[in-house]
N, C-alpha and C. Protein backbone atom coordinates (compact mmCIF):
# COMPACT_ATOMS: atom_id res chain seq x y z
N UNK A 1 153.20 128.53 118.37
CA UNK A 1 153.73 129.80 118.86
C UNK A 1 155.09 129.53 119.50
N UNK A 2 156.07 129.96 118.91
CA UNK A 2 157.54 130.11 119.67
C UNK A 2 157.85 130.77 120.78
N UNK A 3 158.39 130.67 121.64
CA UNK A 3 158.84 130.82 122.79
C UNK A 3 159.68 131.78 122.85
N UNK A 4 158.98 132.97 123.22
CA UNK A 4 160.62 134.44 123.32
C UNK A 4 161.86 133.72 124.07
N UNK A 5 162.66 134.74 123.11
CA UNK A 5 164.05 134.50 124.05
C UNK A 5 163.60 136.09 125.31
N UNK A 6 165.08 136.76 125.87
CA UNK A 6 165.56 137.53 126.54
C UNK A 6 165.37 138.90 125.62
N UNK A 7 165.27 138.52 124.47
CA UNK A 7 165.51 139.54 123.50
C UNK A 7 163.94 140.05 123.13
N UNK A 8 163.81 141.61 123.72
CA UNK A 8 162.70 142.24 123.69
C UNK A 8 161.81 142.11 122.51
N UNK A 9 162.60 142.55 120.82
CA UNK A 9 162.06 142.00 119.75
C UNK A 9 161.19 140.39 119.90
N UNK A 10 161.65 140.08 120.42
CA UNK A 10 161.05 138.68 120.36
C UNK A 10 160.08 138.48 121.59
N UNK A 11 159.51 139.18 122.41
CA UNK A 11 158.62 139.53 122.87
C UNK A 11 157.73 140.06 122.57
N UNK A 12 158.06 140.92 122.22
CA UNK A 12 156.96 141.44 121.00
C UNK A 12 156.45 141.32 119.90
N UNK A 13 157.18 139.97 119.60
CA UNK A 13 156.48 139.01 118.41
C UNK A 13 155.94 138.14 118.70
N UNK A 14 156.06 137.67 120.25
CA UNK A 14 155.31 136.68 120.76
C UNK A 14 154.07 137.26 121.26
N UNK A 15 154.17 138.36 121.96
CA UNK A 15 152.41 139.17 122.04
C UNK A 15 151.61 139.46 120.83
N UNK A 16 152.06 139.99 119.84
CA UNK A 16 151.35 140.46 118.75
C UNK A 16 150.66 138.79 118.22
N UNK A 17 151.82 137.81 118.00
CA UNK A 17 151.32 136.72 117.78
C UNK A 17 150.16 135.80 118.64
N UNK A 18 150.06 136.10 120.06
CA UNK A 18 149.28 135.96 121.20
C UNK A 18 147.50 136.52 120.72
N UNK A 19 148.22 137.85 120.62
CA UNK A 19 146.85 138.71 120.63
C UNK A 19 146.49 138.38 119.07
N UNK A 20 147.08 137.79 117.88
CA UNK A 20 146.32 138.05 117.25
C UNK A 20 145.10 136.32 117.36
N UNK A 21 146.05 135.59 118.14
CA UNK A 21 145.33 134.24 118.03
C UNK A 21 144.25 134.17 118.89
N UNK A 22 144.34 135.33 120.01
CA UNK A 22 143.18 135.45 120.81
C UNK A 22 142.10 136.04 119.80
N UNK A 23 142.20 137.38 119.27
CA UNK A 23 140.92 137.50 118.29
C UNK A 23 140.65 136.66 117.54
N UNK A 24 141.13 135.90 116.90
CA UNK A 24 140.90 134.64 116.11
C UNK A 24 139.94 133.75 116.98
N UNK A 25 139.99 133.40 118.10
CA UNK A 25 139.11 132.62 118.83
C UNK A 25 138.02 133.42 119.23
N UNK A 26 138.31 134.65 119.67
CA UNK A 26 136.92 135.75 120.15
C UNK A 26 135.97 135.91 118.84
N UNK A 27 136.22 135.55 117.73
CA UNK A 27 135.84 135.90 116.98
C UNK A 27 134.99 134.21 116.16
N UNK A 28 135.37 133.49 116.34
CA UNK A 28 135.25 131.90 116.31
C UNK A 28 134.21 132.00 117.33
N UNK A 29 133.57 132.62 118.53
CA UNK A 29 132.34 132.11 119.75
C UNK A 29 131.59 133.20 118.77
N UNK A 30 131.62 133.99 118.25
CA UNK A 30 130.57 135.01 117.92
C UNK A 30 130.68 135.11 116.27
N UNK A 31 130.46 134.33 115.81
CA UNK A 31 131.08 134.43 113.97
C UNK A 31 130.03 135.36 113.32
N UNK A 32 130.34 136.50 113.12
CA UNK A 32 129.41 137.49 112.23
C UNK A 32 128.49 138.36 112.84
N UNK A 33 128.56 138.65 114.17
CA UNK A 33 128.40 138.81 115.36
C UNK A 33 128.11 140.58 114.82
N UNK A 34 129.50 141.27 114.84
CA UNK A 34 129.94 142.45 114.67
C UNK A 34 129.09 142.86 113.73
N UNK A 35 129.28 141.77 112.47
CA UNK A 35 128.53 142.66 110.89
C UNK A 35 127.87 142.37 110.45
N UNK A 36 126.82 141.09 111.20
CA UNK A 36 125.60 140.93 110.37
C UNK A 36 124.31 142.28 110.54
N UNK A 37 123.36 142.57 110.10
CA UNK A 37 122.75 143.68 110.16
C UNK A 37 121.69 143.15 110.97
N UNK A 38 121.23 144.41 111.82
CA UNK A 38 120.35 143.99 112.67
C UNK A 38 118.35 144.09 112.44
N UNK A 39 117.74 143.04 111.86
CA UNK A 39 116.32 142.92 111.60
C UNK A 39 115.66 142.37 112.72
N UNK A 40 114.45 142.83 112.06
CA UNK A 40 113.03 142.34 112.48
C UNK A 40 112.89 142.98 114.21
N UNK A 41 111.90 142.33 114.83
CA UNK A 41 111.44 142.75 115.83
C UNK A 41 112.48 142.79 117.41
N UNK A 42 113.45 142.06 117.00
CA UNK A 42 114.44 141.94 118.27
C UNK A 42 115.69 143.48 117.67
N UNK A 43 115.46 144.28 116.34
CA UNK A 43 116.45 144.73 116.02
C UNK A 43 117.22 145.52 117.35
N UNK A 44 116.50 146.23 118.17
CA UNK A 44 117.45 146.75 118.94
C UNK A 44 118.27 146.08 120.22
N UNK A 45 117.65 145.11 120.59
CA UNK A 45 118.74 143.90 121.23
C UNK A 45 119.87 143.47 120.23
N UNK A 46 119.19 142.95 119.27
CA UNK A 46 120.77 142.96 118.39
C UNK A 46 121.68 144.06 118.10
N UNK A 47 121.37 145.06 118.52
CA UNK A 47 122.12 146.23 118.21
C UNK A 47 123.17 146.60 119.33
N UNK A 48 122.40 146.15 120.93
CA UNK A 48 123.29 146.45 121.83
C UNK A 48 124.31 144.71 121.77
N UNK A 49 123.67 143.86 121.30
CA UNK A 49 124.49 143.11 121.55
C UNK A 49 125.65 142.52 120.43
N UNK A 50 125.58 143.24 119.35
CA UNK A 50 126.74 144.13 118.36
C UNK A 50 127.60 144.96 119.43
N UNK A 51 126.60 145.75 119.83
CA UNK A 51 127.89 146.93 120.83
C UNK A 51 128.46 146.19 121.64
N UNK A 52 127.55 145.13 122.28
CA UNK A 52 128.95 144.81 123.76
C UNK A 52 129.74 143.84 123.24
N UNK A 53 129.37 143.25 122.19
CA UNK A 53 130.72 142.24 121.44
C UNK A 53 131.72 143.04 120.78
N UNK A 54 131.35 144.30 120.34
CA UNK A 54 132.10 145.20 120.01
C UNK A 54 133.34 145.65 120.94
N UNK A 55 132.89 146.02 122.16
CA UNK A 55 133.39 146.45 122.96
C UNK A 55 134.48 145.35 123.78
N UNK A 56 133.98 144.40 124.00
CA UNK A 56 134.49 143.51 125.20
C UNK A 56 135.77 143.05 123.55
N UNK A 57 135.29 143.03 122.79
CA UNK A 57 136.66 142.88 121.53
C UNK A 57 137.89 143.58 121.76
N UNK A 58 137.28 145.25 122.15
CA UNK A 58 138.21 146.25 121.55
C UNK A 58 139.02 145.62 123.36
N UNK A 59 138.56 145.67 124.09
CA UNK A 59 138.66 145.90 125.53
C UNK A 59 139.80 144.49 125.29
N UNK A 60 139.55 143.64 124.79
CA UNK A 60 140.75 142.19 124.62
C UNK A 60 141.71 142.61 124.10
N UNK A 61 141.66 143.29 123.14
CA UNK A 61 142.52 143.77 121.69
C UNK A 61 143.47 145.09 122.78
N UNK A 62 142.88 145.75 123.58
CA UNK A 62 143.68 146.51 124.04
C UNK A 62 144.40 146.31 125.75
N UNK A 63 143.88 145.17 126.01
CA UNK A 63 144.52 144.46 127.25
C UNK A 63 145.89 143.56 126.53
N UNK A 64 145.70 143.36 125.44
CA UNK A 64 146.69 142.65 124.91
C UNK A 64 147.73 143.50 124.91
N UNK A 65 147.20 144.39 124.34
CA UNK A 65 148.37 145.51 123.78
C UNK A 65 149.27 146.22 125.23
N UNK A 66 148.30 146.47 126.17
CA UNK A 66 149.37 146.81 127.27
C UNK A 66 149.98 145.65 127.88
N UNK A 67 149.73 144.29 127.62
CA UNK A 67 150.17 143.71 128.26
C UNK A 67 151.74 143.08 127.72
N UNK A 68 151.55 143.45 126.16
CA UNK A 68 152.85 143.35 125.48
C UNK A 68 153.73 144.35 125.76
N UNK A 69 153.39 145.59 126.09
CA UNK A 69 154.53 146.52 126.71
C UNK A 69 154.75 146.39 127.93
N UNK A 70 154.21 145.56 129.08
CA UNK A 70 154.67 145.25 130.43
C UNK A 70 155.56 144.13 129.60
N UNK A 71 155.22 143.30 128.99
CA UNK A 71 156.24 141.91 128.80
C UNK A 71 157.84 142.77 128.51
N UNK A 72 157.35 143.81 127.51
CA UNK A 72 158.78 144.55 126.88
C UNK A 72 159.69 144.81 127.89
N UNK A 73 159.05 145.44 128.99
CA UNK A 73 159.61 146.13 130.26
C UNK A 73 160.24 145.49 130.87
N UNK A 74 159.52 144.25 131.29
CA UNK A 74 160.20 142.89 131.82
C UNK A 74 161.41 142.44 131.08
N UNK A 75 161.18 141.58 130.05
CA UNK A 75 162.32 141.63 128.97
C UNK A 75 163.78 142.69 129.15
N UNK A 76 163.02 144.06 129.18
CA UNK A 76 164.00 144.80 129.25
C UNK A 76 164.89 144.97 130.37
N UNK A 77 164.08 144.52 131.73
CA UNK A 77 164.86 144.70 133.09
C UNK A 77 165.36 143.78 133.04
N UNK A 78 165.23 142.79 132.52
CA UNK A 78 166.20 141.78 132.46
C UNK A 78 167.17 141.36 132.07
N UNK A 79 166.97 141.98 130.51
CA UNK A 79 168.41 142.38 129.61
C UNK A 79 169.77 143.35 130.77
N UNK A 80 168.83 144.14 131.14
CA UNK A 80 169.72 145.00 132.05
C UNK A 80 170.58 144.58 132.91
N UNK A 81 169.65 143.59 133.76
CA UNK A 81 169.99 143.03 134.83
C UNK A 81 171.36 142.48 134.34
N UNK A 82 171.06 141.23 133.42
CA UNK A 82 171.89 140.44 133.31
C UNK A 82 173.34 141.02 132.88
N UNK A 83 173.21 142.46 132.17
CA UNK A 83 174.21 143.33 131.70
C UNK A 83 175.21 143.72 133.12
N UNK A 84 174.01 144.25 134.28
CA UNK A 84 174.85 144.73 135.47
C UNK A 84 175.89 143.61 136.14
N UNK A 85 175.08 142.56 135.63
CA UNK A 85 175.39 141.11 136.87
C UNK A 85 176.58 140.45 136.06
N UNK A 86 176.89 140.91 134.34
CA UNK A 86 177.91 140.69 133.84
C UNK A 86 179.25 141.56 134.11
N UNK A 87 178.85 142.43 134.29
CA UNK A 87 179.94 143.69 134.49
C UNK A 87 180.29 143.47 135.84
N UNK A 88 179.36 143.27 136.53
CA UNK A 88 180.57 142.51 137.94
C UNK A 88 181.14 141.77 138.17
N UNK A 89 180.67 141.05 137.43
CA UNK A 89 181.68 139.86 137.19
C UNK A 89 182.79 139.91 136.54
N UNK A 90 182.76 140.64 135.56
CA UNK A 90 183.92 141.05 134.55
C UNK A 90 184.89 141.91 135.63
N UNK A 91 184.24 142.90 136.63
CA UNK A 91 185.24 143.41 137.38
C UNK A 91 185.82 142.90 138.60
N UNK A 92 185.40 141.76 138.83
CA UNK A 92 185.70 140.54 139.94
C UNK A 92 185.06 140.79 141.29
N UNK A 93 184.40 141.61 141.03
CA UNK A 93 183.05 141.49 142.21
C UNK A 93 182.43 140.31 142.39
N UNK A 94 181.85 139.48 143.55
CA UNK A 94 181.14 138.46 143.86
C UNK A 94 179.45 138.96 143.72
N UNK A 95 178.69 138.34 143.08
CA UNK A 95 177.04 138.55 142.51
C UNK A 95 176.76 137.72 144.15
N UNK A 96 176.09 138.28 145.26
CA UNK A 96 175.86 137.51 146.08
C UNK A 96 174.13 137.28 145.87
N UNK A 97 173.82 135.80 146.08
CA UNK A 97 172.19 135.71 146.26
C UNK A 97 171.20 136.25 147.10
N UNK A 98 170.37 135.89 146.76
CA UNK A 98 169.22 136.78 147.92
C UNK A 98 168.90 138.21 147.64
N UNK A 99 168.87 138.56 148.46
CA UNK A 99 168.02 140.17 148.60
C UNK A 99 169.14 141.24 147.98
N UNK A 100 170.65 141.03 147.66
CA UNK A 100 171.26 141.86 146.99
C UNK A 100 170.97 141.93 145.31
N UNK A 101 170.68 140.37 145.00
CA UNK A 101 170.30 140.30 143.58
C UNK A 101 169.10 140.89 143.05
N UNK A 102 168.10 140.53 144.15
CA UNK A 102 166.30 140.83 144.38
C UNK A 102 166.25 142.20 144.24
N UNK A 103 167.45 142.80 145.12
CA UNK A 103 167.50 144.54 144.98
C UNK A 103 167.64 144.83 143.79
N UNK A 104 169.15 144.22 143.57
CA UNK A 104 169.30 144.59 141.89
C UNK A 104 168.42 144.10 141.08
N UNK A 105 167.47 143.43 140.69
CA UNK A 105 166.20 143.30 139.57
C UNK A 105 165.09 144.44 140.06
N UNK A 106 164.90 144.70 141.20
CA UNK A 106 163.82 146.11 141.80
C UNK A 106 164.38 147.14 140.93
N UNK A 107 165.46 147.13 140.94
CA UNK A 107 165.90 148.97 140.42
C UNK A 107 166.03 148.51 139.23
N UNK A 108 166.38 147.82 138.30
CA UNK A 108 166.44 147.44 136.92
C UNK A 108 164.95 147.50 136.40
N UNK A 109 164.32 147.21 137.64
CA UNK A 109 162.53 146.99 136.86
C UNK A 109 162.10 148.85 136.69
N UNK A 110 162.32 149.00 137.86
CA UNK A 110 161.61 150.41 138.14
C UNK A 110 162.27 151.24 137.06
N UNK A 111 163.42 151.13 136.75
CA UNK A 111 163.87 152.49 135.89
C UNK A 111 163.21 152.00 134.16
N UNK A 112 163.54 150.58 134.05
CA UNK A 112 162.28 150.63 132.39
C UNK A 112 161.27 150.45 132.52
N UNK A 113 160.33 150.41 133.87
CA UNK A 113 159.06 151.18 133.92
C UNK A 113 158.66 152.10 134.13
N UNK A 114 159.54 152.69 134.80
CA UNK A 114 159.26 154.43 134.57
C UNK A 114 159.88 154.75 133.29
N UNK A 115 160.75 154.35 132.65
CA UNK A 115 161.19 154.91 130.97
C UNK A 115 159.74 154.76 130.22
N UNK A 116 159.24 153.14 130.77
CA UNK A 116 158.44 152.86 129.28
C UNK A 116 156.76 153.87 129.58
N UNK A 117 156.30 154.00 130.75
CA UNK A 117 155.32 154.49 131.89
C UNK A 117 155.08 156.31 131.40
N UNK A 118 156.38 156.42 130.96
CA UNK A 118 156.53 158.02 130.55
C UNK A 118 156.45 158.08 128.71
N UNK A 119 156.52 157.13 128.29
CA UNK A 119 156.48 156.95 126.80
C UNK A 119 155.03 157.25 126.49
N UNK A 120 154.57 157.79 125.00
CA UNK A 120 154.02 158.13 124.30
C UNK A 120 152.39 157.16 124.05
N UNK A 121 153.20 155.66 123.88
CA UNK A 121 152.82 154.40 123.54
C UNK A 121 151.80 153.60 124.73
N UNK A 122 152.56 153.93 125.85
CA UNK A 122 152.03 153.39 127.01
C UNK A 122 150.97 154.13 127.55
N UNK A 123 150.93 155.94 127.62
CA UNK A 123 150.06 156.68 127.94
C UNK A 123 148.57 156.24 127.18
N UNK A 124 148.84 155.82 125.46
CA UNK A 124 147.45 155.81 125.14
C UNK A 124 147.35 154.44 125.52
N UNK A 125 147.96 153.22 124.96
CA UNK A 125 147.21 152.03 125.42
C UNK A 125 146.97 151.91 126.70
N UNK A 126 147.31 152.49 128.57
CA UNK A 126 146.40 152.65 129.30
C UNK A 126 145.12 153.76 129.45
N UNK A 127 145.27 154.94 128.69
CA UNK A 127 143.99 155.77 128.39
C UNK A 127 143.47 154.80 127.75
N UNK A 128 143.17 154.33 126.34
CA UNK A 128 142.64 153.49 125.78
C UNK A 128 141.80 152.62 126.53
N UNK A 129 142.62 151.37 127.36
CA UNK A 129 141.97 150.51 127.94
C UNK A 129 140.93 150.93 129.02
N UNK A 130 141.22 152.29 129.49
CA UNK A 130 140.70 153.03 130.34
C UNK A 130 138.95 152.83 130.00
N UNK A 131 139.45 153.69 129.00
CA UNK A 131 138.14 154.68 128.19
C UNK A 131 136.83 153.40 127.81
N UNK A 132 137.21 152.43 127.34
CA UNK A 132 136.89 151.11 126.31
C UNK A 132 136.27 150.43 127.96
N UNK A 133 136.89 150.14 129.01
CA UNK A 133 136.92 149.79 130.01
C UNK A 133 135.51 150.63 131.14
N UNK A 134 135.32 151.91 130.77
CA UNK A 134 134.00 152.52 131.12
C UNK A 134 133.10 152.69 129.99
N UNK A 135 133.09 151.90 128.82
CA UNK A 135 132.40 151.99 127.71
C UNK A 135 131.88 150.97 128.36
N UNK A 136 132.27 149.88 128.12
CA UNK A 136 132.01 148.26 128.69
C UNK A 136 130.87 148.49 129.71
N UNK A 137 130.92 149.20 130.71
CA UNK A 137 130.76 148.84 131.48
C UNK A 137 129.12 149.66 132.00
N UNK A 138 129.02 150.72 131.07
CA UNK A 138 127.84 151.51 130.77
C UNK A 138 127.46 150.44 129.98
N UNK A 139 127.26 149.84 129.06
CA UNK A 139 126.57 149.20 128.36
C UNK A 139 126.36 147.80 128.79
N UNK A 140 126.84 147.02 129.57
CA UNK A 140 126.91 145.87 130.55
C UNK A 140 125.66 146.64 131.07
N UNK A 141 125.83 147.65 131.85
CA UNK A 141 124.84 147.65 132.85
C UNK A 141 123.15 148.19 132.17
N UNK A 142 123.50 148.81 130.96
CA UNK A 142 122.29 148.58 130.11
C UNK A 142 121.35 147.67 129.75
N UNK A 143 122.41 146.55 128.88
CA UNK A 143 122.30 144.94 129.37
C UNK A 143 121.44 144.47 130.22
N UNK A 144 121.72 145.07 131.56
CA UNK A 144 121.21 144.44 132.47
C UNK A 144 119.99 144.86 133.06
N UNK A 145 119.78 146.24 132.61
CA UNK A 145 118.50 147.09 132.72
C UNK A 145 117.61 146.28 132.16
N UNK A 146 117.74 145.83 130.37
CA UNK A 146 117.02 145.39 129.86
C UNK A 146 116.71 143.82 130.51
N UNK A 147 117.52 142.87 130.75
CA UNK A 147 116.83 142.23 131.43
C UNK A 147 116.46 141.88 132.37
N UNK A 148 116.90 142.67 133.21
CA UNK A 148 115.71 143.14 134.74
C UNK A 148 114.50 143.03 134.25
N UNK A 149 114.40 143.99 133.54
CA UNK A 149 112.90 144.37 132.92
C UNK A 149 112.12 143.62 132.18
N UNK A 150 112.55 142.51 131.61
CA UNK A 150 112.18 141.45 130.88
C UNK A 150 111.96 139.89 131.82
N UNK A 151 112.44 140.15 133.01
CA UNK A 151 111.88 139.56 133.94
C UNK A 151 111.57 139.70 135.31
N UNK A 152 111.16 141.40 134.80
CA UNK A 152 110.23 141.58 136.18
C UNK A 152 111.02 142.02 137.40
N UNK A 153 111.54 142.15 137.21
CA UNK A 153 112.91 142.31 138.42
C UNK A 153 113.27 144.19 138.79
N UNK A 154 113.18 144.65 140.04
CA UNK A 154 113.51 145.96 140.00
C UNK A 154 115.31 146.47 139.44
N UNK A 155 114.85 147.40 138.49
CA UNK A 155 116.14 147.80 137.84
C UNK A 155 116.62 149.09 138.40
N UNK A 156 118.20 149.30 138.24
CA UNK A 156 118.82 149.92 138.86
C UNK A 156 118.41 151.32 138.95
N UNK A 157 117.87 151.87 137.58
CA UNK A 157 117.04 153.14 137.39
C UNK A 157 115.74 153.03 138.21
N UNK A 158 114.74 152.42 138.20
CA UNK A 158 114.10 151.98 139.71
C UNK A 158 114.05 152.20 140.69
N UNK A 159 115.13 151.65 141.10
CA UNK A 159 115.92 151.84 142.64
C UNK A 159 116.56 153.61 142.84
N UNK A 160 117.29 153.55 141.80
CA UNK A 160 117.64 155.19 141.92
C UNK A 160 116.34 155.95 142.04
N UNK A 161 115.38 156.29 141.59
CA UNK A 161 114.44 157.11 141.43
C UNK A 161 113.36 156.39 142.28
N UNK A 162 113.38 155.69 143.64
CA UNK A 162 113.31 154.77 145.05
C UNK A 162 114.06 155.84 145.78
N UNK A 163 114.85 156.22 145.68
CA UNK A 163 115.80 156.75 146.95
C UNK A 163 115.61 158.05 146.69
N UNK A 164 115.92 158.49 145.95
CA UNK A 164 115.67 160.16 145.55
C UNK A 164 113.86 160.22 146.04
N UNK A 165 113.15 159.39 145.66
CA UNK A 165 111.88 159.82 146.33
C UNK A 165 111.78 159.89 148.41
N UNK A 166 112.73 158.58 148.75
CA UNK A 166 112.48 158.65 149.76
C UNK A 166 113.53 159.92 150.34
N UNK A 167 114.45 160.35 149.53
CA UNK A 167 115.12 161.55 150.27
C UNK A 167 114.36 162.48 150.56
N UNK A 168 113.29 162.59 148.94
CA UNK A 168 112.83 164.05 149.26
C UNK A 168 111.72 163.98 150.38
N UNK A 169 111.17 162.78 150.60
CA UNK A 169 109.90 162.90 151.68
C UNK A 169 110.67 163.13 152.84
N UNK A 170 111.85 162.26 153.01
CA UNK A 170 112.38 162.66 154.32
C UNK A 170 112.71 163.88 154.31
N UNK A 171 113.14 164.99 153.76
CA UNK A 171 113.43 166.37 153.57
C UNK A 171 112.54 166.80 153.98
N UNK A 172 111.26 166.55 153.25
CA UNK A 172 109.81 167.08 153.44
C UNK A 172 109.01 167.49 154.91
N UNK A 173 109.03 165.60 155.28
CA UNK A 173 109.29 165.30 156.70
C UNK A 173 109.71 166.26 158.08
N UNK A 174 111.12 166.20 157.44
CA UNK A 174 111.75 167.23 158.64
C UNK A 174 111.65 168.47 158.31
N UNK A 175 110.87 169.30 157.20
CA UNK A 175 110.26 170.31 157.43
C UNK A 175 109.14 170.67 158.04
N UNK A 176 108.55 169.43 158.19
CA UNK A 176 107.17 170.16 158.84
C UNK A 176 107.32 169.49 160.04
N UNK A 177 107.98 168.57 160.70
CA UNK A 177 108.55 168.86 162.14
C UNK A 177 109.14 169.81 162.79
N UNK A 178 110.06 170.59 162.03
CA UNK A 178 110.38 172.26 162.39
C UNK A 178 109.26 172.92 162.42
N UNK A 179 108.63 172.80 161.89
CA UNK A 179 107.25 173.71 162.17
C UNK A 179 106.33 173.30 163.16
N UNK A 180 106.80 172.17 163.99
CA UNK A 180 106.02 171.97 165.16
C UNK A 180 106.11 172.62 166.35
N UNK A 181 105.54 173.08 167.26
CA UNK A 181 105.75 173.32 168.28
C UNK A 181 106.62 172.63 168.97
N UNK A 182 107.74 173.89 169.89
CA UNK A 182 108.94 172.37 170.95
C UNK A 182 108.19 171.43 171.65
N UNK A 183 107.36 171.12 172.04
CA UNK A 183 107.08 170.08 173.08
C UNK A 183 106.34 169.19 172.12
N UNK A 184 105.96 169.22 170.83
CA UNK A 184 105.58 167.99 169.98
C UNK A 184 106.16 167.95 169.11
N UNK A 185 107.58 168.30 169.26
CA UNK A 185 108.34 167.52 167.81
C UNK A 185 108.88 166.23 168.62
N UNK A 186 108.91 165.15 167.90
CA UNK A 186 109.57 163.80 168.10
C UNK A 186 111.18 163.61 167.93
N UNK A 187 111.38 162.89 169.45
CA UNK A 187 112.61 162.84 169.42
C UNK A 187 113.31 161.93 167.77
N UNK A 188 114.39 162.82 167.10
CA UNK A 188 114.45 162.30 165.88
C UNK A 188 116.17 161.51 166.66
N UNK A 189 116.46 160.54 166.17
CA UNK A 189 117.73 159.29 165.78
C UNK A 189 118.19 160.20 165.40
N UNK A 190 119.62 159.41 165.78
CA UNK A 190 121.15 159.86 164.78
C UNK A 190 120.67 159.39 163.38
N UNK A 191 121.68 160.98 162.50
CA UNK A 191 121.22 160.09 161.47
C UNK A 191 122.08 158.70 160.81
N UNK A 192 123.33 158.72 161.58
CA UNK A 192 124.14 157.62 161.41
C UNK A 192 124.23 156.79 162.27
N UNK A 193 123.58 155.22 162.14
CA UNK A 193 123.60 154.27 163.24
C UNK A 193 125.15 154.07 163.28
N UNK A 194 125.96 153.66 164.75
CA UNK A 194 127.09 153.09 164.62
C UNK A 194 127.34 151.58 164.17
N UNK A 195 128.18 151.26 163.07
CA UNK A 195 127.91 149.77 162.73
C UNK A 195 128.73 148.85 164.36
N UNK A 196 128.22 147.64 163.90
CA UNK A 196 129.21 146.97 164.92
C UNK A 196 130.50 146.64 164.38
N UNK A 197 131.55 146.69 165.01
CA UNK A 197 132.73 146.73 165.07
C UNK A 197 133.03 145.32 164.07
N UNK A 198 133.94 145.19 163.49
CA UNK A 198 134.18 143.88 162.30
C UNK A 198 134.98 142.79 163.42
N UNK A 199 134.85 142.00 162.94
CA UNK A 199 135.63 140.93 164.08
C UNK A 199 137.31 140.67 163.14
């Protein structure tokens, strides 16, 4: 893999070339993974675990992709930069170091990330990664339902339908303490303990 220059094109031949050598290896730990068909008695484990190789793929494939348009951006504030930092020089201005230069790369960054941030390109590959990114992450936790459950372990659906029971008794609860007479209802707690203070 060659080494970009300054020159954005060539950044973007070095990501595309990046990302495609990363699927090449994602695809090398799981060989046939995606399209072999799913039999016999495990078929629906193999099915989710088609989907989350599926997914955690697309989820690589599209981290790549935004990450080649931050490189562009970069690239590009830099082209800039070096354009501004030529033109002062050309007009016999002194380029002083430190925090005047640091300034000037801040505002060179910010204006081709807000150019590229407002583009067409950038909106879907972060929707994209978004979307792929709460796909993942419903089915991870499916994943994990199933093997909770395969070793016995309380699962998150469990626990949810644990708390909703104990809400409603406590609801319950403090209805039929309202219906006590004042001098035998029990003094009830805050319902918020104060934590102790963090050190």
């Amino acid at each position: 893999m060659t080494e970009p220059t300054h020159d954005p094109a060539d950044w973007a031949d070095f990501c595309r070339e990046a990302q495609e050598q990363l699927l090449a290896q994602w695809s090398r730990l799981a060989p046939g993974a995606a399209g072999s068909p799913a039999l016999g008695l495990t078929r629906e484990q193999q099915e989710a675990a088609q989907r989350l190789h599926q997914l955690q793929t697309d989820y690589t494939v599209q981290q790549a992709r935004l990450t080649a348009l931050w490189s562009q951006v970069v690239a590009e504030a830099l082209k800039d930069l070096g354009e501004r930092v030529s033109e002062r020089l050309r007009d016999g201005q002194a380029v002083a170091p430190g925090r005047p230069t640091y300034d000037l790369w801040i505002e060179c960054a910010e204006e081709q990330f807000a150019r590229a941030a407002h583009s067409t390109d950038y909106a879907k590959a972060q929707a994209d990664l978004a979307n792929t990114a709460a796909r993942l992450r419903i089915e991870q936790r499916r994943a994990v339902e199933v093997l909770s459950r395969q070793l016995d372990l309380p699962t998150r659906a469990e626990l949810d339908t644990v708390h909703r029971r104990i809400k409603a008794l406590t609801a319950q609860l403090r209805a039929l303490e309202d219906q006590l007479p004042p001098a035998r209802k029990p003094a009830r707690k805050a319902a918020r303990t104060r934590r102790p203070a963090r050190p």
